[in-house]
Protein backbone atom coordinates (compact mmCIF):
# COMPACT_ATOMS: atom_id res chain seq x y z
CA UNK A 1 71.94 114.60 108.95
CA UNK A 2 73.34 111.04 107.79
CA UNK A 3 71.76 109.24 105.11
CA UNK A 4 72.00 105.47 104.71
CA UNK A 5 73.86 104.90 101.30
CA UNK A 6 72.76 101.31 100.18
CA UNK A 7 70.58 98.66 100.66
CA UNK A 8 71.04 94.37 101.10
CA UNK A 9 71.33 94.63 96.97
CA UNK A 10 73.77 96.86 96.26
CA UNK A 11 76.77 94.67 96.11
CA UNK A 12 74.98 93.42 92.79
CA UNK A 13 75.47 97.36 91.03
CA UNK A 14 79.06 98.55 91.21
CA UNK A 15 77.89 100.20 93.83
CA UNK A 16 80.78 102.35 95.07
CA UNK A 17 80.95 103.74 90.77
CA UNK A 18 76.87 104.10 91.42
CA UNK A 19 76.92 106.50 94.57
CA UNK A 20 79.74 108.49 92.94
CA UNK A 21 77.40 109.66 90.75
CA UNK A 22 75.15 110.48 93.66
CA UNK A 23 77.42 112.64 95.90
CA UNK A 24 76.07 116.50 94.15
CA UNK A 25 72.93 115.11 94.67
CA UNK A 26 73.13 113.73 98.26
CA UNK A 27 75.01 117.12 98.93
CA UNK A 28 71.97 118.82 97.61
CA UNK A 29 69.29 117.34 99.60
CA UNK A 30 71.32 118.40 102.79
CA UNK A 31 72.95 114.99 103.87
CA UNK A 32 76.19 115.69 105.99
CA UNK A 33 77.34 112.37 106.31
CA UNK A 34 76.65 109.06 104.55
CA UNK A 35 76.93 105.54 106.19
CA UNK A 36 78.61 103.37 103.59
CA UNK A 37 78.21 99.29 103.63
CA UNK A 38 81.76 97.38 104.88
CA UNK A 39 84.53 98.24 102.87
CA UNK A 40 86.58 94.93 103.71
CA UNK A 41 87.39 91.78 102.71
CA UNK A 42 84.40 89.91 103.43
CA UNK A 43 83.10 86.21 103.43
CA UNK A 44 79.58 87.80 102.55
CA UNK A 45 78.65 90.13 99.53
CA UNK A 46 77.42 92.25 101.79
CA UNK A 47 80.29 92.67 103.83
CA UNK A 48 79.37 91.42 107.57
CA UNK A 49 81.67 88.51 107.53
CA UNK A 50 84.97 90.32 107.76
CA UNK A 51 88.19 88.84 107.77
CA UNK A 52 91.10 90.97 105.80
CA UNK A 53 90.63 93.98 107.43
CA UNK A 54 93.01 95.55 105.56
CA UNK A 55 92.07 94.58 101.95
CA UNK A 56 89.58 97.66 101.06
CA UNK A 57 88.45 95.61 97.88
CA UNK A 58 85.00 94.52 98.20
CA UNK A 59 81.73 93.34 96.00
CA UNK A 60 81.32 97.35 96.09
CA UNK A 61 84.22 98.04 94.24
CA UNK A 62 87.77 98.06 94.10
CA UNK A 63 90.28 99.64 96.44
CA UNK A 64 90.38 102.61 93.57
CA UNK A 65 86.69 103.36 93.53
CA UNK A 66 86.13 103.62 97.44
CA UNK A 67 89.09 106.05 97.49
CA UNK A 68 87.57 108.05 94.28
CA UNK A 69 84.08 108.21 96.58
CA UNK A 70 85.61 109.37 99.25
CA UNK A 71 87.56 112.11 97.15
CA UNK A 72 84.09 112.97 95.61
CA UNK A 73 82.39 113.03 98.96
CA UNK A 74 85.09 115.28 100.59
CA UNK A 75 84.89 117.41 97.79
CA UNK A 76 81.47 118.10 98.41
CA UNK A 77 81.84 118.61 102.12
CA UNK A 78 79.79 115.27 102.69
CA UNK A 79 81.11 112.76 105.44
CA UNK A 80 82.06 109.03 105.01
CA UNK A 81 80.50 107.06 107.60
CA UNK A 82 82.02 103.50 107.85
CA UNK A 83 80.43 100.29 109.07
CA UNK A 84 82.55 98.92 111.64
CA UNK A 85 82.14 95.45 111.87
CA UNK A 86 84.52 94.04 115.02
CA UNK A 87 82.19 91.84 116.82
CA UNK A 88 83.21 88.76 114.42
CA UNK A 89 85.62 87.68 111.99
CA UNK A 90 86.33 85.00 109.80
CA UNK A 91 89.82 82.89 110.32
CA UNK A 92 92.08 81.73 107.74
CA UNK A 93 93.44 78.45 109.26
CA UNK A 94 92.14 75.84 111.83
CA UNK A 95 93.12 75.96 115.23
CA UNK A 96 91.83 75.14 118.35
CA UNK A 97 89.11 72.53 118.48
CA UNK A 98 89.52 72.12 114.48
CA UNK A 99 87.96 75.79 114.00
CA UNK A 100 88.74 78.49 111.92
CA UNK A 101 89.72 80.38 114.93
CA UNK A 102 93.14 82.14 113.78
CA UNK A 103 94.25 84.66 111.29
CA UNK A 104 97.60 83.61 109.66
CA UNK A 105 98.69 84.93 106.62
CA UNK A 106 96.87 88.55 106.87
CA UNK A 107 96.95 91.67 108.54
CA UNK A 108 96.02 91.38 112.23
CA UNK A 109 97.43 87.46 112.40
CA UNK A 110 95.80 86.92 115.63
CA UNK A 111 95.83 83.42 117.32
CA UNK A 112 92.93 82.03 119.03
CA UNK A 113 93.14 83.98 121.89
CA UNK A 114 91.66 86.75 120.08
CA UNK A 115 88.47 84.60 119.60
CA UNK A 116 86.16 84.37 122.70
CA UNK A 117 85.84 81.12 124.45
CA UNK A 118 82.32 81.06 124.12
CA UNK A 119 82.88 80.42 120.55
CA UNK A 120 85.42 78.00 120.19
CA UNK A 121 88.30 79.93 120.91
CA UNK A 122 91.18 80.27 124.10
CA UNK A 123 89.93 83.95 125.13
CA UNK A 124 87.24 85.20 127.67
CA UNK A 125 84.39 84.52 128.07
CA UNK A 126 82.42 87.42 126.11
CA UNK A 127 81.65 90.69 127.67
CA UNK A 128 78.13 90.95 125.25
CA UNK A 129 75.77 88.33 123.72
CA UNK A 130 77.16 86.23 121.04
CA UNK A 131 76.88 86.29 116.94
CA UNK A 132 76.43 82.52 116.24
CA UNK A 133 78.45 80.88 114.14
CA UNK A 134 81.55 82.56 113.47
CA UNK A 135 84.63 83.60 115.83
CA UNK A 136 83.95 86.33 117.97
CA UNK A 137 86.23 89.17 118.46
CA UNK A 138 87.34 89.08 122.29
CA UNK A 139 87.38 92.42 123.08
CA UNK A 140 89.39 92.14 126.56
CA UNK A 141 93.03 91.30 124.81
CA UNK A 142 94.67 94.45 124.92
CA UNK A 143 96.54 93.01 121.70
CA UNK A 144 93.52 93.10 120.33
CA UNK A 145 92.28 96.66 121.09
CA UNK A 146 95.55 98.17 120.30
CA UNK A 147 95.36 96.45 116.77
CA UNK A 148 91.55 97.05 116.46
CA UNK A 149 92.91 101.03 117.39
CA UNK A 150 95.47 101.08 114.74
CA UNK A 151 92.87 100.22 112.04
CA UNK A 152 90.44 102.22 112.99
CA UNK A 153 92.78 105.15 112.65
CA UNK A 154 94.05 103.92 109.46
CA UNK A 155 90.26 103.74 108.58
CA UNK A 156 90.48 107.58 109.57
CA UNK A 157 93.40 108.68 107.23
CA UNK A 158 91.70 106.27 104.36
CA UNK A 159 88.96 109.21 104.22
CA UNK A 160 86.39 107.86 106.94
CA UNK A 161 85.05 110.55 109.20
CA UNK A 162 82.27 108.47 111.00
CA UNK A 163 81.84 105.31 112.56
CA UNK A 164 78.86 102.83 112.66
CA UNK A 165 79.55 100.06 115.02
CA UNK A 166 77.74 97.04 113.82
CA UNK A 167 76.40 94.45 116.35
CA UNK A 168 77.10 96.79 119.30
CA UNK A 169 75.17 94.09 122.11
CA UNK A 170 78.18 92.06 121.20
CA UNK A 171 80.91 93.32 123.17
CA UNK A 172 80.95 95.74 125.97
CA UNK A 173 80.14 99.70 125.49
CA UNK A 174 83.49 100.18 127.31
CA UNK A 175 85.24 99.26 124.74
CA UNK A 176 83.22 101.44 121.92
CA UNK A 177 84.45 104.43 124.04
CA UNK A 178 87.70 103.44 123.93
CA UNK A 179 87.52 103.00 120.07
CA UNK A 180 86.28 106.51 120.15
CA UNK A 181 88.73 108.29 122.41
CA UNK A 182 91.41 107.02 120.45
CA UNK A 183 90.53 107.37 116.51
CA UNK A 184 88.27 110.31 117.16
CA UNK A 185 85.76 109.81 114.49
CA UNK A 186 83.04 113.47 113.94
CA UNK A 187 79.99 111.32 114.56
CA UNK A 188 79.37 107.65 116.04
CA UNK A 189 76.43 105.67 116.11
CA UNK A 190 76.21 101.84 117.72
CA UNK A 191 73.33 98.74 116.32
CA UNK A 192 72.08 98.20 119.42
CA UNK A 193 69.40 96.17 118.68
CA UNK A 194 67.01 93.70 120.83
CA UNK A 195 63.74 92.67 120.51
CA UNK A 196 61.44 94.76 121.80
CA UNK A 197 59.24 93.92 124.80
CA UNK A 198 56.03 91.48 123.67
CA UNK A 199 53.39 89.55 126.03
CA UNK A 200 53.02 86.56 124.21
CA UNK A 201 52.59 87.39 120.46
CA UNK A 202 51.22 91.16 121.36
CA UNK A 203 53.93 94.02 121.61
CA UNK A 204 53.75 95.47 124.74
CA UNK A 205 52.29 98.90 124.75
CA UNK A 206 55.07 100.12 127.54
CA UNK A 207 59.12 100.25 125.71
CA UNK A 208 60.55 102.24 128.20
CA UNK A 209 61.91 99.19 129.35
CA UNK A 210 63.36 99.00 125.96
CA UNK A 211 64.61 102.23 125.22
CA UNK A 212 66.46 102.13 128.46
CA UNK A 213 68.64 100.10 127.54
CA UNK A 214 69.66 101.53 124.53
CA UNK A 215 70.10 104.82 126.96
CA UNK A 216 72.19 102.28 128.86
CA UNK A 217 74.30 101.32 126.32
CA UNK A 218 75.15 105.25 125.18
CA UNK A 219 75.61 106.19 128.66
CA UNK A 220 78.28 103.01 128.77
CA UNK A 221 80.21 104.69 125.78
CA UNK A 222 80.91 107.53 127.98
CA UNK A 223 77.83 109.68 125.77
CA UNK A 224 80.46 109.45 123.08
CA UNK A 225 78.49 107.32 120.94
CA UNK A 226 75.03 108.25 119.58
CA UNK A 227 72.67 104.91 118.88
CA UNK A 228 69.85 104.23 116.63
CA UNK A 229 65.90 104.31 118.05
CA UNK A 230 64.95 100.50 118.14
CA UNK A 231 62.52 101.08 120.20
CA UNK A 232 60.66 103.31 117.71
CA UNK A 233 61.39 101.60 115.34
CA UNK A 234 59.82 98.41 116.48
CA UNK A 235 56.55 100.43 117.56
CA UNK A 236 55.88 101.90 114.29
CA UNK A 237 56.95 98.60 112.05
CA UNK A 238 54.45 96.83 113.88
């Protein structure tokens, strides 16, 4: 049973010193596993504009505190999920077409051939739907993958035990499964999430539509991957 451990506001409360404090308690309500926000570098407080990768300080906390939570969490046999944000990332330097599209100076100094043509860089054209904006990750460089690989594995010996991918319709379920197969997180789950089916205005009263393509995308991941209900989701909010 995985609990999620934060909300959009949490950046604003020390937050990885806050859900220290939590861990006997989260332990005691039965939670197995906890899905922390992005532990990176990121462009965003919240942590969904990556672009150090390697740089575990965040607006949650300092490199220290993540690693004391995930002592603290270990120690009460409760499992660090991380949020694995690779559809995107934010460059350091211009490149090509003026763009932000390269990564010198930091772990993972990719060129714009890591960034998908689609969005302003020399890749491929992406393999899932784009995240406006900002460089996206192109997934079909093997340079890529094998780096992507080595951090997720690092991510793995850091104290992470389960993965989250964010943004999964960006980028091919092949590629999740490879992700999988090589850092072997306990438990995966993939964001893949569309709008549910609607006739006009009206939601549709039929989502199997819907939920098959979730099924899709699992299936895709070799069944390696788990994925959250959508579909439900979007029923019941309505």
């Amino acid at each position: 049973i995985f609990q999620q451990g934060f909300n959009w506001e949490s950046h604003k409360y020390d937050w990885w010193e806050n859900l220290e404090k939590k861990v006997p308690d989260i332990a005691k309500s039965g939670f197995t596993s906890v899905w922390l926000p992005p532990a990176i570098n990121s462009f965003s407080p919240e942590g969904y504009l990556p672009q150090n990768l390697y740089l575990l300080s965040s607006s949650y906390g300092s490199e220290q505190q993540l690693k004391a939570l995930l002592q603290k969490l270990s120690k009460y046999k409760v499992r660090a999920m991380a949020d694995i944000v690779i559809n995107h990332r934010i460059g350091t330097t211009q490149g090509h077409g003026g763009l932000y599209n390269r990564y010198d100076g930091i772990p993972l100094a990719w060129d714009e051939h890591a960034v998908t043509s689609c969005t302003g860089g020399l890749g491929n054209q992406s393999t899932g739907d784009n995240f406006h904006g900002v460089p996206n990750i192109d997934h079909s460089q093997h340079f890529v993958r094998k780096d992507i690989i080595g951090w997720l594995q690092w991510l793995r010996c850091v104290g992470f035990q389960d993965f989250r991918f964010d943004f999964a319709r960006g980028y091919s379920a092949k590629y999740v499964k490879e992700y999988i197969e090589a850092a072997k997180p306990i438990f995966s789950v993939g964001e893949y999430w569309d709008s549910c089916n609607y006739s006009g205005s009206v939601l549709e009263y039929n989502q199997d539509s819907h939920r098959q393509r979730i099924i899709n995308w699992i299936d895709a991941t070799g069944q390696l991957s788990s994925a959250f209900d959508f579909t439900t989701k979007g029923i019941l909010q309505v």
